[in-house]
Protein backbone atom coordinates (compact mmCIF):
# COMPACT_ATOMS: atom_id res chain seq x y z
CA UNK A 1 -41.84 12.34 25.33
CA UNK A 2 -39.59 14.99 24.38
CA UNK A 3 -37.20 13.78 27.70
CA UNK A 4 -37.29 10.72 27.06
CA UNK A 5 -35.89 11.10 22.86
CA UNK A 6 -33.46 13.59 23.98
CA UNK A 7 -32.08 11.46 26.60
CA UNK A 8 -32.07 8.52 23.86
CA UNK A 9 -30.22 10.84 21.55
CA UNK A 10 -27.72 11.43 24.10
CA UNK A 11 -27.11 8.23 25.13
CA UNK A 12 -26.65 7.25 21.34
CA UNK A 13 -24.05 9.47 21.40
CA UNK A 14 -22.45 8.93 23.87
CA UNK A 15 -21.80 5.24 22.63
CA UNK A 16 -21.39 6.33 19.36
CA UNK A 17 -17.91 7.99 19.91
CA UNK A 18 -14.18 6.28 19.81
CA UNK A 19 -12.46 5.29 22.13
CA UNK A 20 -8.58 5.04 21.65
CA UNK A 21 -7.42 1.34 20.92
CA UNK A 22 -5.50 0.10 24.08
CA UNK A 23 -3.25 -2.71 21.38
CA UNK A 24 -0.05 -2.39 20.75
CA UNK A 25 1.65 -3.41 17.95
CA UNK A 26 4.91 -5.04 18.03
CA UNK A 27 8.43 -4.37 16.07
CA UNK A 28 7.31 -6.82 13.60
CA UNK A 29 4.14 -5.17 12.17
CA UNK A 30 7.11 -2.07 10.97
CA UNK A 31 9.22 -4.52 9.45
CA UNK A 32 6.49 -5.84 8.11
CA UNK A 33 5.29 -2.81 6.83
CA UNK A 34 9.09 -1.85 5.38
CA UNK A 35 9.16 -4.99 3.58
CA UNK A 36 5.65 -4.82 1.77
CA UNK A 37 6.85 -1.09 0.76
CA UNK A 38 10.20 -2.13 -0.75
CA UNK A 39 8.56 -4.90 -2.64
CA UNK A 40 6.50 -2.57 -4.20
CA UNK A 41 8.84 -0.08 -5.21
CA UNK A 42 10.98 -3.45 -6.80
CA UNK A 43 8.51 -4.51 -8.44
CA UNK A 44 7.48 -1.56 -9.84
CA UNK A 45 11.49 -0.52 -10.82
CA UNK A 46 11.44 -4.29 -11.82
CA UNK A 47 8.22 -3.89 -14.84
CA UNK A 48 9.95 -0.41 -15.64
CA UNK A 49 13.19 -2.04 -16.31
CA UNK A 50 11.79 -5.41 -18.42
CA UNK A 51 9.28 -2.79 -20.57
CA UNK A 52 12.48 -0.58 -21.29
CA UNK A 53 15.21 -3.29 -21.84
CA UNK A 54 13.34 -6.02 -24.43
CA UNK A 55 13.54 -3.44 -27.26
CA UNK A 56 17.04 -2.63 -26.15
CA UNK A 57 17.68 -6.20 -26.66
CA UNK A 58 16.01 -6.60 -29.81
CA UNK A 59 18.00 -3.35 -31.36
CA UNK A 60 21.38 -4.43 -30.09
CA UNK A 61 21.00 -7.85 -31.79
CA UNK A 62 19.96 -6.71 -35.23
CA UNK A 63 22.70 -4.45 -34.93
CA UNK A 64 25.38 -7.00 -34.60
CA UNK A 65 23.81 -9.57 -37.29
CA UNK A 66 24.38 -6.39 -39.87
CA UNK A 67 27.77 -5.82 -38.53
CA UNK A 68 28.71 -9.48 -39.03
């Protein structure tokens, strides 16, 4: 009984371990990959720049209808 759950247990892990993926992935998986990042960091530059420039706007505007 004992055999026969210890060669179970082996077995089981045996099976149970990776095995290195055999694929390959092609030049356009890193473009890919380039373009997701840089449209990330331009979007995020992108908010940044809207959230900063609207009350920018607003200030330089009330500023010239004083100067008028």
């Amino acid at each position: 009984m004992l055999l026969k759950s210890l060669r179970f247990l082996a077995i089981a892990s045996i099976l149970a371990t990776p095995v290195a993926a055999q694929a390959y992935t092609g030049p356009g998986l890193g473009l890919g990959a380039v373009g997701v990042a840089l449209g990330l960091v331009g979007s995020i530059l992108l908010a940044i720049i809207s959230v900063v420039w609207y009350p920018v706007k607003r200030l330089v505007r009330r500023l010239r209808g004083r100067a008028r």
